[in-house]
C-alpha atoms as a PDB file:
ATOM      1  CA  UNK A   1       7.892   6.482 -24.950  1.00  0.00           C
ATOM      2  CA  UNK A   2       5.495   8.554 -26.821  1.00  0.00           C
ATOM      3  CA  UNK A   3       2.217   6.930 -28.427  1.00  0.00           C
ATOM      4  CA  UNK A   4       3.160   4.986 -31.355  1.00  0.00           C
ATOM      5  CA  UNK A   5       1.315   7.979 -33.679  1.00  0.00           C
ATOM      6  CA  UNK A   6       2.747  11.042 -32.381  1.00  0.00           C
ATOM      7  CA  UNK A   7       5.752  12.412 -34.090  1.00  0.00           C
ATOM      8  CA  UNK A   8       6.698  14.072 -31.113  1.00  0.00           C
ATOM      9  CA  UNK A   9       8.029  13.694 -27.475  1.00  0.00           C
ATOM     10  CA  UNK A  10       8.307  15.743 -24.245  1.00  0.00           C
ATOM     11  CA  UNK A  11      11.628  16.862 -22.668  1.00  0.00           C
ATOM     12  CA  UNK A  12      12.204  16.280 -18.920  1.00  0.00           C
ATOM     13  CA  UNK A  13       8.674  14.286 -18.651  1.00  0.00           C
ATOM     14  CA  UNK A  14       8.508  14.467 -14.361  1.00  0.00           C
ATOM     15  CA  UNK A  15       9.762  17.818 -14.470  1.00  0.00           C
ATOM     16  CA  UNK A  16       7.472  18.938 -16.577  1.00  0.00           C
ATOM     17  CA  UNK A  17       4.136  17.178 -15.034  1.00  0.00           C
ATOM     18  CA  UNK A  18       5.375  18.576 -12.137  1.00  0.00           C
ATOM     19  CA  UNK A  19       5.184  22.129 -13.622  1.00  0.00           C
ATOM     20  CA  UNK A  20       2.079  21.314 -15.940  1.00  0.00           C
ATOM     21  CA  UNK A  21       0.087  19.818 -12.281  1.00  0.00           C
ATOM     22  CA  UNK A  22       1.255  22.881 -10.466  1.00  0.00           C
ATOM     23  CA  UNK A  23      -0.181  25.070 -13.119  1.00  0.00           C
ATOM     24  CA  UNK A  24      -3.493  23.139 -12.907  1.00  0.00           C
ATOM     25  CA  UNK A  25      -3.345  23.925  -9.401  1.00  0.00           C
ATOM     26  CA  UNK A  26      -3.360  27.391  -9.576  1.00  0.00           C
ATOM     27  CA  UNK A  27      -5.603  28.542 -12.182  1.00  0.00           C
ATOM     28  CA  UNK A  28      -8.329  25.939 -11.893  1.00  0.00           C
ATOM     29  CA  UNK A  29     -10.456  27.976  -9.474  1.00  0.00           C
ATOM     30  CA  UNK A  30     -10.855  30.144 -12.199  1.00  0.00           C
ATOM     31  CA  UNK A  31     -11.605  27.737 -15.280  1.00  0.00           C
ATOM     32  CA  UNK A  32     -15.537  27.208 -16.171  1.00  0.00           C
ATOM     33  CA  UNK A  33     -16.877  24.291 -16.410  1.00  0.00           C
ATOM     34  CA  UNK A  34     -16.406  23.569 -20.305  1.00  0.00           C
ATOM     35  CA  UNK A  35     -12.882  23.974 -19.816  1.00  0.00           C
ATOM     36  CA  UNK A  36     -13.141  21.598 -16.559  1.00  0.00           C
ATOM     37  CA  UNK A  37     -14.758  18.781 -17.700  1.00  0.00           C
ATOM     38  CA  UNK A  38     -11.719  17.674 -20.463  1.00  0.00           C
ATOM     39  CA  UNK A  39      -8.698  18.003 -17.912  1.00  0.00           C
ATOM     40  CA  UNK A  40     -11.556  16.467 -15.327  1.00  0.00           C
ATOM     41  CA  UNK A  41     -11.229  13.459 -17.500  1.00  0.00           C
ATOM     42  CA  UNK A  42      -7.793  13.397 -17.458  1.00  0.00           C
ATOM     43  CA  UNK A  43      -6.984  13.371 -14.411  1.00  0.00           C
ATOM     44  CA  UNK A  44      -9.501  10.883 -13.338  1.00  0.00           C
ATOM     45  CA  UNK A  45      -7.156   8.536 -15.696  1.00  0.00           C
ATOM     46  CA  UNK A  46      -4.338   9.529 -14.627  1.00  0.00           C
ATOM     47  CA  UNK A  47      -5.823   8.722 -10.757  1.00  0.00           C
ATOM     48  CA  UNK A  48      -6.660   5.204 -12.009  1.00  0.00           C
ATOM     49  CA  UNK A  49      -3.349   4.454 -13.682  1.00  0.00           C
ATOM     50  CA  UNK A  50      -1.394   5.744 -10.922  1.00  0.00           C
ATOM     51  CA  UNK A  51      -3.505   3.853  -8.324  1.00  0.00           C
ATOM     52  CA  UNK A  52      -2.949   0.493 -10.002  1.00  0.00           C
ATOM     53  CA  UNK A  53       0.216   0.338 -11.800  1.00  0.00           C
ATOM     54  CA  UNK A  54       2.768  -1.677 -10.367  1.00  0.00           C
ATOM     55  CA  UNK A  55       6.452  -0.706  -9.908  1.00  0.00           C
ATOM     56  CA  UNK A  56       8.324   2.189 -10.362  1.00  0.00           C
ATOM     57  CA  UNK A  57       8.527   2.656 -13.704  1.00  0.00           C
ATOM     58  CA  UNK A  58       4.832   1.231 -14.307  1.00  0.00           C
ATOM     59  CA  UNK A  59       4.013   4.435 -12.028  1.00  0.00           C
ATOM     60  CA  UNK A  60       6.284   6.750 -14.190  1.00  0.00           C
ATOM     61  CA  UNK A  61       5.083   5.912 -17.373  1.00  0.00           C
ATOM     62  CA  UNK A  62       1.525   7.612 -16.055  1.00  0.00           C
ATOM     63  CA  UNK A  63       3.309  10.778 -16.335  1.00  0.00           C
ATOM     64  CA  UNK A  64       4.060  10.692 -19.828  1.00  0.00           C
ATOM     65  CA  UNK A  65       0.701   9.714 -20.682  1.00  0.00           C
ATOM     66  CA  UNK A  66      -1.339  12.393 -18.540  1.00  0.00           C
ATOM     67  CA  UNK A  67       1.658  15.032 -21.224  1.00  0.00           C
ATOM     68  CA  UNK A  68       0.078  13.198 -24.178  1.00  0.00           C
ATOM     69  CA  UNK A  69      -3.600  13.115 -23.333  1.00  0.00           C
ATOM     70  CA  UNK A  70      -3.982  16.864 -22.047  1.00  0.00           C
ATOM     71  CA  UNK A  71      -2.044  17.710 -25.110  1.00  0.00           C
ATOM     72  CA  UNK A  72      -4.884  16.466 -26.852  1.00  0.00           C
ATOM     73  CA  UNK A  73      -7.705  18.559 -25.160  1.00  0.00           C
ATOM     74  CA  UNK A  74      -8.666  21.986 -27.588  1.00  0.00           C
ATOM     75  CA  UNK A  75      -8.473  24.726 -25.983  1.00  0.00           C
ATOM     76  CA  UNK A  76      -6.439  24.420 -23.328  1.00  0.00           C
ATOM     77  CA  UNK A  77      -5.639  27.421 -20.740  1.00  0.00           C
ATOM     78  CA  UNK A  78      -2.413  29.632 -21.861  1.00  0.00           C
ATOM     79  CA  UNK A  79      -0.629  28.541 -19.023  1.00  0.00           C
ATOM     80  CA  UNK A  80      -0.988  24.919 -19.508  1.00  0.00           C
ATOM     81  CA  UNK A  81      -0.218  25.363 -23.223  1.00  0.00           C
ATOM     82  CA  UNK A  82       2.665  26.987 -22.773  1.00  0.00           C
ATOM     83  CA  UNK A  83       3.711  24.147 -20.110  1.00  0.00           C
ATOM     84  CA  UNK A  84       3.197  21.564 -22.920  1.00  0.00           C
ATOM     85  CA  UNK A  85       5.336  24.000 -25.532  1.00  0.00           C
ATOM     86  CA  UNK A  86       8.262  24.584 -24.051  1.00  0.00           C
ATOM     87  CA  UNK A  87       8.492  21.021 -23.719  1.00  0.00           C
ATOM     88  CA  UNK A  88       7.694  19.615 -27.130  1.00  0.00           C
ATOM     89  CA  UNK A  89      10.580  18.172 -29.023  1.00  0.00           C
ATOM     90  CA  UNK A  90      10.732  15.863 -31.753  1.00  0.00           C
ATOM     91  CA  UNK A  91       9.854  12.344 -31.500  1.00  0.00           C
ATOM     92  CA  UNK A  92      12.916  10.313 -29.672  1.00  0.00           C
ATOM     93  CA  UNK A  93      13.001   7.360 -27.330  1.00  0.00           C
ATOM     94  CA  UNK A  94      12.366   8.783 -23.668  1.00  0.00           C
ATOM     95  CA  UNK A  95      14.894   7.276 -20.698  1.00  0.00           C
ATOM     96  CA  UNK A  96      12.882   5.354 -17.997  1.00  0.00           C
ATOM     97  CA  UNK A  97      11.102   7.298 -15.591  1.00  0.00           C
ATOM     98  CA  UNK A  98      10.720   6.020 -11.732  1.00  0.00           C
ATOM     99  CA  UNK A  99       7.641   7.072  -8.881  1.00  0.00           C
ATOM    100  CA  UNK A 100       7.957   5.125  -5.924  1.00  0.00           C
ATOM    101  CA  UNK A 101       4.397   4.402  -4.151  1.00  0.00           C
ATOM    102  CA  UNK A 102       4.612   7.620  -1.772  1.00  0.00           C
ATOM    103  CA  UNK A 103       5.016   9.845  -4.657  1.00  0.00           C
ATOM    104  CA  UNK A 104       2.259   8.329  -6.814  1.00  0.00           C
ATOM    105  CA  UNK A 105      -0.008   8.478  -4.127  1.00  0.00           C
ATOM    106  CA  UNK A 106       0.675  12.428  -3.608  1.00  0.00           C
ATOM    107  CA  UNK A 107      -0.126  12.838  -7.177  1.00  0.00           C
ATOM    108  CA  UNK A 108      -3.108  11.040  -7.061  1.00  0.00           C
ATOM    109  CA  UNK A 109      -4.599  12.784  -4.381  1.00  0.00           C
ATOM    110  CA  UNK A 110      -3.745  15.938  -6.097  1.00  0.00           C
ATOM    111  CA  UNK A 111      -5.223  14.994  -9.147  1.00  0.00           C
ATOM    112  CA  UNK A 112      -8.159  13.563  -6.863  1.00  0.00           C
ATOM    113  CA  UNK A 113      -8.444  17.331  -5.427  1.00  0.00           C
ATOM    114  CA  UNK A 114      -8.251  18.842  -9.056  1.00  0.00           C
ATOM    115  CA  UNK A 115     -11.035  16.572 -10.025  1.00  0.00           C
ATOM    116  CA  UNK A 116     -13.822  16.636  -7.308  1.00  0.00           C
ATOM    117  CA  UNK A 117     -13.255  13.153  -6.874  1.00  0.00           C
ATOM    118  CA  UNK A 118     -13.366  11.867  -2.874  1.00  0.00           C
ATOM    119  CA  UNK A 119      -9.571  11.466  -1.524  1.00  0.00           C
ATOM    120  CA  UNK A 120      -9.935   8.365  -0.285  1.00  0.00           C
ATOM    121  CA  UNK A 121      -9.196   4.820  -1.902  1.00  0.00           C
ATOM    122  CA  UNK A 122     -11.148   3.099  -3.957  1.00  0.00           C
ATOM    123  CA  UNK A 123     -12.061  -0.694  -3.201  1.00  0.00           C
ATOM    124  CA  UNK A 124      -8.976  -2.729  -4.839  1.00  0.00           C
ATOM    125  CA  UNK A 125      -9.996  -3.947  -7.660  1.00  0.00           C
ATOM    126  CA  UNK A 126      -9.065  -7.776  -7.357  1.00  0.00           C
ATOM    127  CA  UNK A 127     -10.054  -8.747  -3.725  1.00  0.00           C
ATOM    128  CA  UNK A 128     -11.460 -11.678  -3.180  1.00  0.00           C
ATOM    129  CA  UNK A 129     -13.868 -12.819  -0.209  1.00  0.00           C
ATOM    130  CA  UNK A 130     -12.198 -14.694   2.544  1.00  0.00           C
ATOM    131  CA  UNK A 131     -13.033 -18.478   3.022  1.00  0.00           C
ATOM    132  CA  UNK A 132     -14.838 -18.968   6.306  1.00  0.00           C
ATOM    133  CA  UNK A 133     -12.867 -21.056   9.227  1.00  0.00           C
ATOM    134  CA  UNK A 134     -15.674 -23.923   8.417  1.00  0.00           C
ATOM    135  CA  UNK A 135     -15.250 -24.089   4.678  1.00  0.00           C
ATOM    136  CA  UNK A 136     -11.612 -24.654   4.578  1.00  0.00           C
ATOM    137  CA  UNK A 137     -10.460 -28.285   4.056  1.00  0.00           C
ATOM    138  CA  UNK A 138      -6.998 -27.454   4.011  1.00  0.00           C
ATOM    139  CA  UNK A 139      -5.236 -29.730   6.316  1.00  0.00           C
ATOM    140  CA  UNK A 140      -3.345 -27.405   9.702  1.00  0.00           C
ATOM    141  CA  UNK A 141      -0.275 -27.611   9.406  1.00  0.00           C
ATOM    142  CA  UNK A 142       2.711 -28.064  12.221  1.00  0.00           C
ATOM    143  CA  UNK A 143       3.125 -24.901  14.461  1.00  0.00           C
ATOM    144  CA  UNK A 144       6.707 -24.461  13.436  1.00  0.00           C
ATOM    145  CA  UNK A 145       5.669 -24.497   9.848  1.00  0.00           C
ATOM    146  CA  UNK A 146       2.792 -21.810  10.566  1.00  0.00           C
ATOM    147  CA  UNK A 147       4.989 -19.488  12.337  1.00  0.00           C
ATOM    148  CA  UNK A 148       7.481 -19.602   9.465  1.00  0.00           C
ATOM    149  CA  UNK A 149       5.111 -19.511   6.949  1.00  0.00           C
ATOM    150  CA  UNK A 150       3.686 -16.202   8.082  1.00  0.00           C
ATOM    151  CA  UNK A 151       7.709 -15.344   8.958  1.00  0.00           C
ATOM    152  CA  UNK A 152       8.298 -15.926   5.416  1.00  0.00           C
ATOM    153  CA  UNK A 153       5.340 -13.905   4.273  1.00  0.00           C
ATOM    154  CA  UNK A 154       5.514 -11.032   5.666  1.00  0.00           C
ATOM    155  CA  UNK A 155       8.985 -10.533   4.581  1.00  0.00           C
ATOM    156  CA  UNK A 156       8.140 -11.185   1.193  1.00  0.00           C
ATOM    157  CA  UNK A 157       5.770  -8.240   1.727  1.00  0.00           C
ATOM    158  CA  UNK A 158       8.637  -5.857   3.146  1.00  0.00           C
ATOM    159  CA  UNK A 159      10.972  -6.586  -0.026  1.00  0.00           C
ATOM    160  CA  UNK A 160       8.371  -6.439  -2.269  1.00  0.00           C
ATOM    161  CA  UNK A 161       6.065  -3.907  -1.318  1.00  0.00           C
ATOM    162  CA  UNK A 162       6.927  -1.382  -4.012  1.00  0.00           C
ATOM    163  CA  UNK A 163       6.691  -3.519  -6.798  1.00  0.00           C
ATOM    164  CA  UNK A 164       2.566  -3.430  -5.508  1.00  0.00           C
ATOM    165  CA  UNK A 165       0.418  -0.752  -6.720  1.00  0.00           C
ATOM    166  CA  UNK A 166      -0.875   1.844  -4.560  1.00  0.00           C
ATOM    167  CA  UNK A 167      -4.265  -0.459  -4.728  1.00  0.00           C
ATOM    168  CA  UNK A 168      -2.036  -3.242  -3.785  1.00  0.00           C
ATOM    169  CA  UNK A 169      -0.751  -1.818  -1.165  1.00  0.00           C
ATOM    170  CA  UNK A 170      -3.994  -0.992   0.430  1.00  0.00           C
ATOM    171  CA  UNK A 171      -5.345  -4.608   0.743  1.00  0.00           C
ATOM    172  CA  UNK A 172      -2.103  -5.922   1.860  1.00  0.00           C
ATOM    173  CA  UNK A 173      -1.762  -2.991   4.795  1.00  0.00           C
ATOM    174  CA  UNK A 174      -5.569  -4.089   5.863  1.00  0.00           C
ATOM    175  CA  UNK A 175      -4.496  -7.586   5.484  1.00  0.00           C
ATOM    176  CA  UNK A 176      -1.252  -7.281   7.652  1.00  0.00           C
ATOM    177  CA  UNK A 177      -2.900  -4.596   9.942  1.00  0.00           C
ATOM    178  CA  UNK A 178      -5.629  -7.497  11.181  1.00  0.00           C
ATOM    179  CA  UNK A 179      -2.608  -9.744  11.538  1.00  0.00           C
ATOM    180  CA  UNK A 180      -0.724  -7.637  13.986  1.00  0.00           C
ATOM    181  CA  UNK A 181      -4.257  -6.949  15.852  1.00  0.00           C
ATOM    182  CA  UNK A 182      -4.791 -10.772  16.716  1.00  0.00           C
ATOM    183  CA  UNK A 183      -0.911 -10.938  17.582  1.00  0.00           C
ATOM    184  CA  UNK A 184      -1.495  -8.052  19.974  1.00  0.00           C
ATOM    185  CA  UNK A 185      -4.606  -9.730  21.512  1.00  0.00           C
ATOM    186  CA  UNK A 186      -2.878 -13.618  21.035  1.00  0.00           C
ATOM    187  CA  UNK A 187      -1.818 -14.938  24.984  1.00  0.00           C
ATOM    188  CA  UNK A 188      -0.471 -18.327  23.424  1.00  0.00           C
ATOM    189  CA  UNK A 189       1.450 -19.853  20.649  1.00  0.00           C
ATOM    190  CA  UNK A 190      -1.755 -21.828  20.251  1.00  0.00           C
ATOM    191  CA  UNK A 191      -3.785 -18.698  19.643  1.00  0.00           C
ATOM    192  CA  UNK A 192      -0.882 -17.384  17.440  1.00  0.00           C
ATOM    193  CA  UNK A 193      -1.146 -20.161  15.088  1.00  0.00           C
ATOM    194  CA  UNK A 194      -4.576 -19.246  15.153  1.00  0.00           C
ATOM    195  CA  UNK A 195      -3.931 -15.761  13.800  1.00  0.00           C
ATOM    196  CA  UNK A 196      -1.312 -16.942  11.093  1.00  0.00           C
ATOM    197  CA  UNK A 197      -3.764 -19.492  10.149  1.00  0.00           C
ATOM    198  CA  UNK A 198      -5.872 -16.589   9.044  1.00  0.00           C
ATOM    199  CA  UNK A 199      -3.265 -14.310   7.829  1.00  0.00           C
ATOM    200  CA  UNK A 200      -2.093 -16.881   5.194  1.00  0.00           C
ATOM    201  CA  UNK A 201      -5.562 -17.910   4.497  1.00  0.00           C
ATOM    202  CA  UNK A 202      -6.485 -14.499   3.266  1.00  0.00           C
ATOM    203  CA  UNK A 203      -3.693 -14.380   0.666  1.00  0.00           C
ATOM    204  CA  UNK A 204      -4.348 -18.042  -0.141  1.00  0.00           C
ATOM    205  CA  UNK A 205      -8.002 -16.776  -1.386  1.00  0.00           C
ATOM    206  CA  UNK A 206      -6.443 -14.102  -3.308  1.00  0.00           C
ATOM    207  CA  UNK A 207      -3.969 -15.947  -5.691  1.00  0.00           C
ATOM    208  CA  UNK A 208      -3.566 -12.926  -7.793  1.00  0.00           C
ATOM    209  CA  UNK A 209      -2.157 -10.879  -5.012  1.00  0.00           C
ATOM    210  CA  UNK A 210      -0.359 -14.115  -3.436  1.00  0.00           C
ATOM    211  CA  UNK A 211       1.656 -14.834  -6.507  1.00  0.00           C
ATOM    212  CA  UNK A 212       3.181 -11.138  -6.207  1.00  0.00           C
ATOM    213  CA  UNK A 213       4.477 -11.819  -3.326  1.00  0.00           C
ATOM    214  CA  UNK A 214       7.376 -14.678  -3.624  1.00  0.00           C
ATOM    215  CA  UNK A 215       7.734 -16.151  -0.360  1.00  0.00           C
ATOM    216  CA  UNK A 216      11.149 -17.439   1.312  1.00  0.00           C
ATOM    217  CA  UNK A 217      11.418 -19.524   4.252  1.00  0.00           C
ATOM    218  CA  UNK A 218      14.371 -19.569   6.469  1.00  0.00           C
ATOM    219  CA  UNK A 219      15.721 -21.717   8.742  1.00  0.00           C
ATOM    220  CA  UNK A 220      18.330 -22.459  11.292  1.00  0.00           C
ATOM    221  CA  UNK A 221      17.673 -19.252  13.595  1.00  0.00           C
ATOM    222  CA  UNK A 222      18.067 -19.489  16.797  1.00  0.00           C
ATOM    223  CA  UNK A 223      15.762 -16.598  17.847  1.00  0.00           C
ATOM    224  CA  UNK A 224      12.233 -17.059  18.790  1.00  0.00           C
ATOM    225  CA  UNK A 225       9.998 -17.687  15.303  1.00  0.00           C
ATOM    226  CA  UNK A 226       7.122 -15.547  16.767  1.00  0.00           C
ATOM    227  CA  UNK A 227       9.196 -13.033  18.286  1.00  0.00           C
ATOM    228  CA  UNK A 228      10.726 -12.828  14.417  1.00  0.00           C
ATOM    229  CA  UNK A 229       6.763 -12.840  12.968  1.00  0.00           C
ATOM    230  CA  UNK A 230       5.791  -9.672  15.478  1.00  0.00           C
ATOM    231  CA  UNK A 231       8.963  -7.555  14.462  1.00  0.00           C
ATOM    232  CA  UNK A 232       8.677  -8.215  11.206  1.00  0.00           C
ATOM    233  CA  UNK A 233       4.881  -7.674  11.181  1.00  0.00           C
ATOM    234  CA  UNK A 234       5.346  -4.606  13.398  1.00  0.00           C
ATOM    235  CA  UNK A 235       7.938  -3.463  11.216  1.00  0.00           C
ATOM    236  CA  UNK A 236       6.191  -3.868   7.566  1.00  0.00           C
ATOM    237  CA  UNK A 237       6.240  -0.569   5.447  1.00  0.00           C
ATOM    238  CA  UNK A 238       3.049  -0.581   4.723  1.00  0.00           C
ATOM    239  CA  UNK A 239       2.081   0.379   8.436  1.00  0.00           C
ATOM    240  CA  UNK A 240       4.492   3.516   8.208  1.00  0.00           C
ATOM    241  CA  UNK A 241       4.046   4.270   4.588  1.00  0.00           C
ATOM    242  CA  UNK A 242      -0.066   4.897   5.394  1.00  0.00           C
ATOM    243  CA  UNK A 243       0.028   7.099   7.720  1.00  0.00           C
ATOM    244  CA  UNK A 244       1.686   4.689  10.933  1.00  0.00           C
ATOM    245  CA  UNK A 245       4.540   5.985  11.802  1.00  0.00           C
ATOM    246  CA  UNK A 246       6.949   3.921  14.650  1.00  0.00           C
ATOM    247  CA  UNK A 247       9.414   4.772  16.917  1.00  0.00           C
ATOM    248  CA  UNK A 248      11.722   2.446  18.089  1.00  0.00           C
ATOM    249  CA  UNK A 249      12.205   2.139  22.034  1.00  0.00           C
ATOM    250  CA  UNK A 250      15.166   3.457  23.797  1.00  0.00           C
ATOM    251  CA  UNK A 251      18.140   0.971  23.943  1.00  0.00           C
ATOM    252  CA  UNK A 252      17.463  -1.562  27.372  1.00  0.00           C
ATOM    253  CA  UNK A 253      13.792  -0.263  27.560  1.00  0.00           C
ATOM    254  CA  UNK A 254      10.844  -2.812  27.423  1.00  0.00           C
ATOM    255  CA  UNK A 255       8.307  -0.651  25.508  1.00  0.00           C
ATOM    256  CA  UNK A 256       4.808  -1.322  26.158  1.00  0.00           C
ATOM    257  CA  UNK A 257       2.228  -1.675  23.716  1.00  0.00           C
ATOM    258  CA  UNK A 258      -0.863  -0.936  26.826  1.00  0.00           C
ATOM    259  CA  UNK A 259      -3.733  -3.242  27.370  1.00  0.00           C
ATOM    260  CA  UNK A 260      -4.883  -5.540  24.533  1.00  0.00           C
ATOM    261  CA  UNK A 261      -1.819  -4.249  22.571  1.00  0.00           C
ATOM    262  CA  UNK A 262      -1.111  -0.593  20.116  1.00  0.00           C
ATOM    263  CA  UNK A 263      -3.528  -1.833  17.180  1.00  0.00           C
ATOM    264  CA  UNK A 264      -6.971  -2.351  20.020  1.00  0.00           C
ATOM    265  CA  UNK A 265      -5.632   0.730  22.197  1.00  0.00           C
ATOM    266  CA  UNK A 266      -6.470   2.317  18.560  1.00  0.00           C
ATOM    267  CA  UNK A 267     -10.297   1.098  18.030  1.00  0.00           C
ATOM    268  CA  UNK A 268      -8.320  -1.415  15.495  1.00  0.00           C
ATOM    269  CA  UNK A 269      -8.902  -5.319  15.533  1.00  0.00           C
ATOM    270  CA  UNK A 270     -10.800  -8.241  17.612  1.00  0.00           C
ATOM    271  CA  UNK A 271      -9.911 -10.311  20.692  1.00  0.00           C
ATOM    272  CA  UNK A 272      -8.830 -13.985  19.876  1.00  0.00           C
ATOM    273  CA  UNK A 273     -10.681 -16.335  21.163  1.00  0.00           C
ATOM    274  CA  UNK A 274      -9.565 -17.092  24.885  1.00  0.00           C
ATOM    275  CA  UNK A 275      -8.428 -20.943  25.095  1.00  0.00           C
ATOM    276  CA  UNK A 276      -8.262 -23.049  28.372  1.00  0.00           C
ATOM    277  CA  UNK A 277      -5.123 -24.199  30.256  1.00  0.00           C
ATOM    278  CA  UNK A 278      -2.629 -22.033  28.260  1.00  0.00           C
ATOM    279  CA  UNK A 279       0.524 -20.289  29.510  1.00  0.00           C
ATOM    280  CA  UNK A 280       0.682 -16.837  29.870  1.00  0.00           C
ATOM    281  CA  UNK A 281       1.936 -14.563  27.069  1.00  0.00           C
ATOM    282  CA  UNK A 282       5.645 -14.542  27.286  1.00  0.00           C
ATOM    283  CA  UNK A 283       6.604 -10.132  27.512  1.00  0.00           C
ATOM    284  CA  UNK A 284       6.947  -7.778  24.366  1.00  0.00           C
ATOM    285  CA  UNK A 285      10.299  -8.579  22.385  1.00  0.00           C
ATOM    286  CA  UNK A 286      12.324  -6.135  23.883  1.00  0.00           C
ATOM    287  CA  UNK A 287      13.216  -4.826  19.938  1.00  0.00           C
ATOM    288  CA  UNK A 288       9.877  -4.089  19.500  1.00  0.00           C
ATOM    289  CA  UNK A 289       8.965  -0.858  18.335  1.00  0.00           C
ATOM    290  CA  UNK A 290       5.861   1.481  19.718  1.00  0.00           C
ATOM    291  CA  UNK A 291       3.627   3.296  17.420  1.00  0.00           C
ATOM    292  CA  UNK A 292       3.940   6.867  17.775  1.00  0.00           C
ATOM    293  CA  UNK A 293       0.667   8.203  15.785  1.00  0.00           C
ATOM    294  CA  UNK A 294      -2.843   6.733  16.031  1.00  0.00           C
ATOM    295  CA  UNK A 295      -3.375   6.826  12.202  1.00  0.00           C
ATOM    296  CA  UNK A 296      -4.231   3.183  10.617  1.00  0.00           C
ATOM    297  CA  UNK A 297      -4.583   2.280   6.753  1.00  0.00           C
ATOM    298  CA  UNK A 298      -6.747   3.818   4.727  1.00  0.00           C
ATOM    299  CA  UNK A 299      -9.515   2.213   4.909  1.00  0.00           C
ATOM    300  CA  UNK A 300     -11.107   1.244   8.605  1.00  0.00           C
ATOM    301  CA  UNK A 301     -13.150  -2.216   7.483  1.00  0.00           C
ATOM    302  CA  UNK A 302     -10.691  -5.262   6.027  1.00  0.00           C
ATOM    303  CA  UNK A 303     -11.840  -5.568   2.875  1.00  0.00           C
ATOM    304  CA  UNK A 304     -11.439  -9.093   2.943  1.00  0.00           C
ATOM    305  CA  UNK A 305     -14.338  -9.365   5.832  1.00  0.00           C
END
């Protein structure tokens, strides 16, 4: 909806951002700095909402705003001001517009480009520092309940993980990222629990995120609860979404993931620690995808450690 003191509206609001960005595009090489600075500004809010609005329509309704606020700027270049003109109508109630997370993050690095501002991700704004192993007094639970707790987790994660913002997104990629690094590098259940100990942790110290993320627990399958935790984890979107892409091995061929696992092959993760008098590591799921590209999330340090 337009601002609740404008007596006017924009027609097709993602059709034309898209035209009024692409404009920016090509003339701002030649704009001087007065004329800069202004649409600077506006895109560096437009970067912020987009980077921490959550949903689809959260994310769309940074379009219409960006319309409003250059509107605003005196003088504007011809081309953008003609953008904005062909587009004015009078005031009405605009239909709900939707950006998924890959398309909000396109736009933001454009407008990141536009703006001189560094392409990369900021910090997320509501991290908070993980508990040390000695300071929590939480009681461990059963193995079975650990292994479906993180099952039940990381789902919630795959079904909910574009109702996150962008900045969202990011923490819980670096979050699930270390996870599947101490799977990779796990040689027991026992040293699994370990790593799901630690997964959950992290989310337990960040309540704000953890309440996003509604978990459900199921029961009653007959298939291997870890084997269930490493597809799943393997699987999450937020691994192909940020530049992970996998490929799924050829029907009746055991893929293999090379020494220490995809995620340390890649300069990504830590060894558990090595118990005594434990079985060895049963063999990759045979499901199991490989990682075709090297590329991890955004940003290489958890920002949880």
């Amino acid at each position: 909806m337009p601002p609740i003191d404008d007596d006017y509206s924009f027609r097709n609001i993602r059709g034309t951002f898209d035209t009024l960005l692409a404009e920016l595009e090509r003339i701002w090489p030649s704009l001087d700095d007065s004329m800069r600075g202004p649409l600077s500004a506006a895109l560096t809010t437009l970067r912020d909402k987009l980077d921490n609005a959550e949903g689809d329509i959260a994310r769309g309704s940074t379009l219409g705003d960006f319309l409003f606020a250059v509107d605003r700027i005196a003088p504007l270049p011809d081309g953008v001001q003609a953008v904005l003109d062909q587009a004015r109508a009078p005031r009405l109630r605009s239909g709900v517009i939707f950006v998924n997370s890959a398309a909000a993050r396109d736009y933001s690095d454009r407008a990141a480009a536009l703006a001189g501002m560094a392409a990369a991700p900021s910090a997320p704004a509501e991290s908070t520092p993980v508990a040390s192993a000695e300071s929590v007094s939480a009681p461990p639970a059963a193995p079975d309940t650990l292994a479906l707790q993180a099952l039940g987790t990381v789902q919630a994660i795959n079904t909910n993980w574009e109702k996150l913002s962008n900045r969202q997104q990011d923490t819980v990629c670096e979050i699930v990222y270390d996870f599947l690094a101490d799977l990779e590098s796990a040689s027991s259940d026992e040293q699994r629990e370990i790593a799901a100990e630690r997964f959950l942790d992290t989310f337990a110290d960040n309540p704000s995120l953890a309440e996003k993320l509604p978990v459900v627990v199921r029961r009653g399958d007959d298939t291997s609860t870890w084997d269930q935790v490493y597809d799943a984890v393997n699987n999450s979107p937020g691994l192909a979404t940020l530049g992970r892409q996998a490929a799924a091995a050829a029907p009746g061929v055991q893929p293999s993931l090379g020494a220490g696992g995809w995620v340390a092959a890649n300069g990504g993760g830590s060894l558990m620690p090595v118990l005594e008098n434990v079985a060895a590591a049963p063999p990759p799921h045979p499901t199991s995808p490989m990682f075709a590209s090297p590329a991890r999330c955004p940003s290489s340090k958890s920002v949880f450690r």
